[in-house]
PDB file of N, CA and C in Angstrom:
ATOM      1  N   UNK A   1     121.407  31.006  67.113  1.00  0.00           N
ATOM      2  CA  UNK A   1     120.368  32.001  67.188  1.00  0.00           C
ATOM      3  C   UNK A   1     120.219  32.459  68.639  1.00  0.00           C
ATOM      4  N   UNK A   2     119.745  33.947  68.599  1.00  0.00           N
ATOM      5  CA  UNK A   2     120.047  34.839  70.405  1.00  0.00           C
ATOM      6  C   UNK A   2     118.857  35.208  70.701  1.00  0.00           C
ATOM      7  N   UNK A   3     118.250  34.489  71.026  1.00  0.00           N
ATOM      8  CA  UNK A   3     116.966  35.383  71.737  1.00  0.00           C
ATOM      9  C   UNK A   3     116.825  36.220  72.812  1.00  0.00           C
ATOM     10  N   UNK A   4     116.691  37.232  72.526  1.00  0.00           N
ATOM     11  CA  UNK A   4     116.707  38.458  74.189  1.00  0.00           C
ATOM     12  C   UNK A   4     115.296  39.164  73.678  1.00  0.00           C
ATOM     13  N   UNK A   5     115.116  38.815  75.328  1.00  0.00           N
ATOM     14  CA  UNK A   5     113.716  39.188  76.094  1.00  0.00           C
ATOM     15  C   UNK A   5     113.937  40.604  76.664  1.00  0.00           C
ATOM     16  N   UNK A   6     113.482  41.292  76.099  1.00  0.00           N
ATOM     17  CA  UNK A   6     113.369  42.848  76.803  1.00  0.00           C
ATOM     18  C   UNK A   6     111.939  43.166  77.537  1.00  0.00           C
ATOM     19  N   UNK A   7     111.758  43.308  78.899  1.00  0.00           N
ATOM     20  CA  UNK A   7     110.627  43.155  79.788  1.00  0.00           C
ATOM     21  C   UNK A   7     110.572  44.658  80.833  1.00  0.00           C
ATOM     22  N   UNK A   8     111.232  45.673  79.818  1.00  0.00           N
ATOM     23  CA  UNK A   8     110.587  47.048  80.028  1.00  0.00           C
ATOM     24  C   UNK A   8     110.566  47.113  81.311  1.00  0.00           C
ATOM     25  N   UNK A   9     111.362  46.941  82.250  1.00  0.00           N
ATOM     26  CA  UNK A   9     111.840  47.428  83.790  1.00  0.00           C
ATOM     27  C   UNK A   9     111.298  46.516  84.689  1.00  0.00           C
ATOM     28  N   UNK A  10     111.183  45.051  84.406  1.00  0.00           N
ATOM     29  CA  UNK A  10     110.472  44.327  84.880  1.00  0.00           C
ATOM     30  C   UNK A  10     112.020  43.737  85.498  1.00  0.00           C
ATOM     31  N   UNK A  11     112.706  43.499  87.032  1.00  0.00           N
ATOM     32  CA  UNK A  11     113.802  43.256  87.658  1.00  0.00           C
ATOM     33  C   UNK A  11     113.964  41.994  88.071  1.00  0.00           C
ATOM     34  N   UNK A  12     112.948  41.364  88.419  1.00  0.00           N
ATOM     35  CA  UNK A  12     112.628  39.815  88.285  1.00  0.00           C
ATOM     36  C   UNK A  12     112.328  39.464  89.121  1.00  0.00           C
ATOM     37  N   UNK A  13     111.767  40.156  90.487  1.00  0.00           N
ATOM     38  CA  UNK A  13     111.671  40.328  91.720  1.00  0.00           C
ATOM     39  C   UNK A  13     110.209  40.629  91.815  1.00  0.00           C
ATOM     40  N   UNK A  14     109.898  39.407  92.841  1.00  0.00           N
ATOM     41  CA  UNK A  14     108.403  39.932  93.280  1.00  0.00           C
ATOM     42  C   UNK A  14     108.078  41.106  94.274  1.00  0.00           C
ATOM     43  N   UNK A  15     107.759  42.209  93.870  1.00  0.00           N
ATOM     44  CA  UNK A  15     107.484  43.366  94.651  1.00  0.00           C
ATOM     45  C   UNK A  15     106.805  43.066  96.114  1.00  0.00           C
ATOM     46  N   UNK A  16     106.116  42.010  95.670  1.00  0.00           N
ATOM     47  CA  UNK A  16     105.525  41.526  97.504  1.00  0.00           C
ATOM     48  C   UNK A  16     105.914  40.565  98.446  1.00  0.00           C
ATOM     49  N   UNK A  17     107.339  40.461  98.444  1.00  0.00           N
ATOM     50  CA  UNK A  17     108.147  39.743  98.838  1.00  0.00           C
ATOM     51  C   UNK A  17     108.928  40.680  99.728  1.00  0.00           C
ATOM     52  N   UNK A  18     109.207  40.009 101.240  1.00  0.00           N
ATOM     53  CA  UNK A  18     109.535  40.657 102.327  1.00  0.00           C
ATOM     54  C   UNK A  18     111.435  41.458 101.467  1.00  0.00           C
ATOM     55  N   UNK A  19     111.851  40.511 101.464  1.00  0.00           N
ATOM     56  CA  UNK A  19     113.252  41.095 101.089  1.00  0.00           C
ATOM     57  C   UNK A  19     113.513  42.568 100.263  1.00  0.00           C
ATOM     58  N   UNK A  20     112.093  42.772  99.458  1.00  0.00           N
ATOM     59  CA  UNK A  20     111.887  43.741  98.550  1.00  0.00           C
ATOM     60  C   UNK A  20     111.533  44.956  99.163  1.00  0.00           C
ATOM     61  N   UNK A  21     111.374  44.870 100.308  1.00  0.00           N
ATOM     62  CA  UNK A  21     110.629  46.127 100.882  1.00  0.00           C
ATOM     63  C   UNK A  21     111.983  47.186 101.700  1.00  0.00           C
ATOM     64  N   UNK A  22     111.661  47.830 101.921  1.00  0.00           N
ATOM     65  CA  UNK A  22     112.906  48.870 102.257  1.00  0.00           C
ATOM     66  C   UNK A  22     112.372  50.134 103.510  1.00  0.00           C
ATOM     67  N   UNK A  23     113.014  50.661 103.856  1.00  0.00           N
ATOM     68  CA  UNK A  23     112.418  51.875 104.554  1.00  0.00           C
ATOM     69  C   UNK A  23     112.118  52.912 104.054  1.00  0.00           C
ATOM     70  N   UNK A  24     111.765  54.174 104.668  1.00  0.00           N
ATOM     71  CA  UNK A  24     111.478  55.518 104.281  1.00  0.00           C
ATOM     72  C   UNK A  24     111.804  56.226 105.563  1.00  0.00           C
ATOM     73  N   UNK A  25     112.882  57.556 105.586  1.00  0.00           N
ATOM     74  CA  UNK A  25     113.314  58.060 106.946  1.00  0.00           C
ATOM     75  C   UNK A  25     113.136  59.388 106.296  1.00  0.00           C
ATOM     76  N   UNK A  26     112.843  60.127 106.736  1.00  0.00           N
ATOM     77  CA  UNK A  26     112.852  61.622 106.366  1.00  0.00           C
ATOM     78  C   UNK A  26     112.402  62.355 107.699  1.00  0.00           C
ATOM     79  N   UNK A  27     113.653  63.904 107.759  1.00  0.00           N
ATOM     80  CA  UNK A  27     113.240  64.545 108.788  1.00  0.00           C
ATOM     81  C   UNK A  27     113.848  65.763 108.205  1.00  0.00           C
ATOM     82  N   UNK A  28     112.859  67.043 108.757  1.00  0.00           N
ATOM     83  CA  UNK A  28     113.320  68.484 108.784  1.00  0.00           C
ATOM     84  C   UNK A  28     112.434  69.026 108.706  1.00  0.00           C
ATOM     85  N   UNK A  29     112.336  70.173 108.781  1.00  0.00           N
ATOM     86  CA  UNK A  29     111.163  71.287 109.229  1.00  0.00           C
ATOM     87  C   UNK A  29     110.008  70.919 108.631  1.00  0.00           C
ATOM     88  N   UNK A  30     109.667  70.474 106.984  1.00  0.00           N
ATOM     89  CA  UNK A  30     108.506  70.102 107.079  1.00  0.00           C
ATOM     90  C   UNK A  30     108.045  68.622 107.284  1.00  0.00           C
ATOM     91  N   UNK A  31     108.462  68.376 108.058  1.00  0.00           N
ATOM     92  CA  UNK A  31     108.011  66.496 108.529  1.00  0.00           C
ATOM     93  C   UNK A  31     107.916  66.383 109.737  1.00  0.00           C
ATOM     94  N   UNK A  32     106.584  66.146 109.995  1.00  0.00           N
ATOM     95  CA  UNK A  32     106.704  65.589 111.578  1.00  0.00           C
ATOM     96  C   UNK A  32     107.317  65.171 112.617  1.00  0.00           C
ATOM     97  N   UNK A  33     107.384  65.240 113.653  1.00  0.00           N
ATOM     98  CA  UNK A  33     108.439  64.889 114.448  1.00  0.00           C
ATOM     99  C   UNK A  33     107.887  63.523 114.965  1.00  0.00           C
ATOM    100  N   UNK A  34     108.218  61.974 115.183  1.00  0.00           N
ATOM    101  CA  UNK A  34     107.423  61.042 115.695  1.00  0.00           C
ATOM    102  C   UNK A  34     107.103  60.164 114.962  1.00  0.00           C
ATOM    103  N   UNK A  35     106.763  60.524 113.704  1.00  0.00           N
ATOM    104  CA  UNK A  35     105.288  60.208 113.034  1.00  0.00           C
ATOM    105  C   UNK A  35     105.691  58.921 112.305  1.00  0.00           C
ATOM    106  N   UNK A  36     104.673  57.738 112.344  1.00  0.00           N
ATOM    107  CA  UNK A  36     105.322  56.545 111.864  1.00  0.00           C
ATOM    108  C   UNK A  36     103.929  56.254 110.311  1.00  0.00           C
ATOM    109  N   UNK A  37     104.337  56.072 108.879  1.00  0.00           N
ATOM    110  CA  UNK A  37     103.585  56.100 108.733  1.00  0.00           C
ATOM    111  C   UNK A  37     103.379  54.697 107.897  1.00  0.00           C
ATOM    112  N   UNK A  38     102.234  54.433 107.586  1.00  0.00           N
ATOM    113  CA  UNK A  38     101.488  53.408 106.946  1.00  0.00           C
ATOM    114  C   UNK A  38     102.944  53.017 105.602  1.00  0.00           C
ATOM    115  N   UNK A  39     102.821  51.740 105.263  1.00  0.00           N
ATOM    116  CA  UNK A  39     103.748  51.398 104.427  1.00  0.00           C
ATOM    117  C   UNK A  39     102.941  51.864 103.003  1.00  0.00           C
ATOM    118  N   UNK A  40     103.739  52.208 102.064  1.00  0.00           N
ATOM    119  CA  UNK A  40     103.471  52.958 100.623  1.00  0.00           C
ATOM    120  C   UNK A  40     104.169  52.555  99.725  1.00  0.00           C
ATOM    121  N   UNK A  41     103.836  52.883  98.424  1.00  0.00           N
ATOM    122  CA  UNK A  41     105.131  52.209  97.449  1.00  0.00           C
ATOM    123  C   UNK A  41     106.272  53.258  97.334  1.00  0.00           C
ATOM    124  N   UNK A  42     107.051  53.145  97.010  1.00  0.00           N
ATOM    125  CA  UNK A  42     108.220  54.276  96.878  1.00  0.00           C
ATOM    126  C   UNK A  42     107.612  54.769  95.204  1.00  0.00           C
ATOM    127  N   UNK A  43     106.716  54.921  94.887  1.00  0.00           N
ATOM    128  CA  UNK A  43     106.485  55.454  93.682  1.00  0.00           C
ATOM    129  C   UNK A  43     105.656  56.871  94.090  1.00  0.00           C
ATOM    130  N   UNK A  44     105.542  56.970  95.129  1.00  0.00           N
ATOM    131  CA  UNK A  44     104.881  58.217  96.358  1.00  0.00           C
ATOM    132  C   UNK A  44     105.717  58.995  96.376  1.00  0.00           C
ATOM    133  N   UNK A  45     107.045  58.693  96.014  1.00  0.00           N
ATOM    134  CA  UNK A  45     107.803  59.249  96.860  1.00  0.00           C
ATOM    135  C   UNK A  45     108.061  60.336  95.825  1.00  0.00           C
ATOM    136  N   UNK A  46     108.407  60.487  94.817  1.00  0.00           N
ATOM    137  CA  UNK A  46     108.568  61.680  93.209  1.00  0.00           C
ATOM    138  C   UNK A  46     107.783  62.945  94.118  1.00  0.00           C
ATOM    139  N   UNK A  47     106.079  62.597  94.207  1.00  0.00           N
ATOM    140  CA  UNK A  47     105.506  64.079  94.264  1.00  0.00           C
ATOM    141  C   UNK A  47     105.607  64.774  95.481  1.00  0.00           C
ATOM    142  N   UNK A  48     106.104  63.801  96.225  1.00  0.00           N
ATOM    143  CA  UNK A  48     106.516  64.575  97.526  1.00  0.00           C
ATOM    144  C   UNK A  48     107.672  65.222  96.980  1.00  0.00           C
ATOM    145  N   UNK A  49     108.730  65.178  96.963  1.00  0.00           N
ATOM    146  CA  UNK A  49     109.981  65.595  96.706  1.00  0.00           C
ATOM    147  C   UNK A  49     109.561  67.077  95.640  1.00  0.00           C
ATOM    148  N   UNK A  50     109.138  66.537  95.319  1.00  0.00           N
ATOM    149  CA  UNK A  50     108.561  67.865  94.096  1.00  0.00           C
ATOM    150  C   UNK A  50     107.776  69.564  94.976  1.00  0.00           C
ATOM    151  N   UNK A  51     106.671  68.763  96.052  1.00  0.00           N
ATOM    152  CA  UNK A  51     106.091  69.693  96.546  1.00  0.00           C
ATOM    153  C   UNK A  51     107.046  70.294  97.614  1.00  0.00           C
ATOM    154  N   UNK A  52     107.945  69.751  98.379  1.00  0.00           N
ATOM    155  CA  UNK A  52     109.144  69.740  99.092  1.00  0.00           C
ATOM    156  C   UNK A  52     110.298  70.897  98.260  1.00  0.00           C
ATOM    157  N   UNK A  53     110.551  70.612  97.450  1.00  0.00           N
ATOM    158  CA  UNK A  53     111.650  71.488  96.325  1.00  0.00           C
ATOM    159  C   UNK A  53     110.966  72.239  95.385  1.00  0.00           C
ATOM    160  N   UNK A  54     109.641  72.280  95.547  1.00  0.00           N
ATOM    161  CA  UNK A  54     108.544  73.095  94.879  1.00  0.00           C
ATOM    162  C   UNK A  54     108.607  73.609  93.965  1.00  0.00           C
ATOM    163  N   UNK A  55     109.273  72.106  92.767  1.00  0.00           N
ATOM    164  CA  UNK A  55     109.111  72.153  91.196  1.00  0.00           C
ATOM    165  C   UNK A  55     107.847  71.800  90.783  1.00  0.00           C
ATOM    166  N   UNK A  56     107.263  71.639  89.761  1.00  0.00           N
ATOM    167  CA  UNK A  56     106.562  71.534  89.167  1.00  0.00           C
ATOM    168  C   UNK A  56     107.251  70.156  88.328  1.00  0.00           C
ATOM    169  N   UNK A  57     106.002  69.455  88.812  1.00  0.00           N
ATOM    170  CA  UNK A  57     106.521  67.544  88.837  1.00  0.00           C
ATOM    171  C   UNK A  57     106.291  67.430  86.950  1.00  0.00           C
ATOM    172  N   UNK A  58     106.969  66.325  86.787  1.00  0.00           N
ATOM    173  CA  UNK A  58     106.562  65.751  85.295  1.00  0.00           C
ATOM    174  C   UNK A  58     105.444  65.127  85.180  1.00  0.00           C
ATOM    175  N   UNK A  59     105.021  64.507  84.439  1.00  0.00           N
ATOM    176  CA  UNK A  59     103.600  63.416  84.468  1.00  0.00           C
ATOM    177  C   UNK A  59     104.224  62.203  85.130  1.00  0.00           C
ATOM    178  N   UNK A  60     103.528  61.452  86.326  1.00  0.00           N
ATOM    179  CA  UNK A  60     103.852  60.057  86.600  1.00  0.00           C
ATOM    180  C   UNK A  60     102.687  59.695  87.709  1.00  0.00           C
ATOM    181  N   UNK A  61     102.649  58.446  88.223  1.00  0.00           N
ATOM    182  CA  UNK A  61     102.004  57.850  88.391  1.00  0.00           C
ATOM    183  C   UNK A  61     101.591  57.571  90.056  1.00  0.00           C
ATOM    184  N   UNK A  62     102.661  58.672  90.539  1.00  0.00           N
ATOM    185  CA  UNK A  62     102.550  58.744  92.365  1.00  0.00           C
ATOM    186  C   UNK A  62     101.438  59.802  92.303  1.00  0.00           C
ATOM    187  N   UNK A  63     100.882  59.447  93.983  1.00  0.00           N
ATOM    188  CA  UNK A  63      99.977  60.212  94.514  1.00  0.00           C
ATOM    189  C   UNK A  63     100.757  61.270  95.665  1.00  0.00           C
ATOM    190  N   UNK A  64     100.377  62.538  95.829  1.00  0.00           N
ATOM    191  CA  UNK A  64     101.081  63.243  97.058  1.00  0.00           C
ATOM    192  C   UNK A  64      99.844  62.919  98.656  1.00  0.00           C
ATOM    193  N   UNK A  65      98.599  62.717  97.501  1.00  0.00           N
ATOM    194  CA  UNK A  65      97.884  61.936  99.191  1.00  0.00           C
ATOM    195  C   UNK A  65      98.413  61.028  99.878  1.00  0.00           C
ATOM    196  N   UNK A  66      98.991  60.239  99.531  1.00  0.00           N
ATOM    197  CA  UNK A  66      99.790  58.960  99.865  1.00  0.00           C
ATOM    198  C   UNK A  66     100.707  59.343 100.989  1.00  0.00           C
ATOM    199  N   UNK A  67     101.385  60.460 101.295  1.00  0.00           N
ATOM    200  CA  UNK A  67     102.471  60.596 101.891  1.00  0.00           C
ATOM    201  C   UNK A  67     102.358  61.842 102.531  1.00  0.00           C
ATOM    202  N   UNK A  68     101.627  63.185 101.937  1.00  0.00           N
ATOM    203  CA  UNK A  68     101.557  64.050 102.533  1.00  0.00           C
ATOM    204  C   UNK A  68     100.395  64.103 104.180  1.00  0.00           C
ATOM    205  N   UNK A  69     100.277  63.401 104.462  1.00  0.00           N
ATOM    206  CA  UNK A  69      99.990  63.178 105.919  1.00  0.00           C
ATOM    207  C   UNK A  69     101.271  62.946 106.995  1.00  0.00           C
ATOM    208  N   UNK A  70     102.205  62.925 106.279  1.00  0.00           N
ATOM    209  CA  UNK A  70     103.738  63.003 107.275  1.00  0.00           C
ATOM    210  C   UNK A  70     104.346  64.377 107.560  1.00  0.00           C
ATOM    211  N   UNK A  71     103.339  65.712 107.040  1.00  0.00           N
ATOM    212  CA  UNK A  71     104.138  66.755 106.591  1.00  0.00           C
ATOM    213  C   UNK A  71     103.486  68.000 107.825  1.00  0.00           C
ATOM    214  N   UNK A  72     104.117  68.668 107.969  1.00  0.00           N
ATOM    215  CA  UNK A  72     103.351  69.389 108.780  1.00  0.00           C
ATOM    216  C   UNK A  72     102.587  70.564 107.856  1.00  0.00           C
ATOM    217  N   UNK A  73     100.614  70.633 108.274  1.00  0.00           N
ATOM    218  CA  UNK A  73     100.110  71.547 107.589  1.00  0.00           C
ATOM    219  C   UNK A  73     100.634  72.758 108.039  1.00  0.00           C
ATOM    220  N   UNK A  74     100.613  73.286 106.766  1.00  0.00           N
ATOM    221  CA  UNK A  74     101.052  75.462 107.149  1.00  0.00           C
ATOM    222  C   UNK A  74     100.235  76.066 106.534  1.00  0.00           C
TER     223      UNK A  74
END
């Protein structure tokens, strides 16, 4: 008998664990030049990209407050 555990995107990795964490580098006309910012989840990162390529995002669960303080206002 096979028992499999399906845990719906769960990777097995504690998210608050140093090894887990990663960078964020972005530069070009609309991003600050300098600017270092506060650590965020990469789940921020969708509605930026969206307002950036200025689609019209799907439903999910990032904030663009989160990140749009790196951007230059126009």
């Amino acid at each position: 008998r096979l028992i499999v555990y399906v845990n719906k995107g769960d990777h097995g990795f504690h998210n608050g664990e140093m090894d887990m964490k990663t960078i964020f580098r972005a530069f070009g006309p609309s991003f600050k030049r300098n600017f270092v910012s506060e650590p965020f989840d990469s789940i921020h990162i969708y509605p930026l990209m969206c307002k950036l390529l200025q689609v019209e995002p799907a439903p999910h669960n990032g904030s663009l407050a989160v990140t749009e303080n790196m951007l230059w206002s126009r």
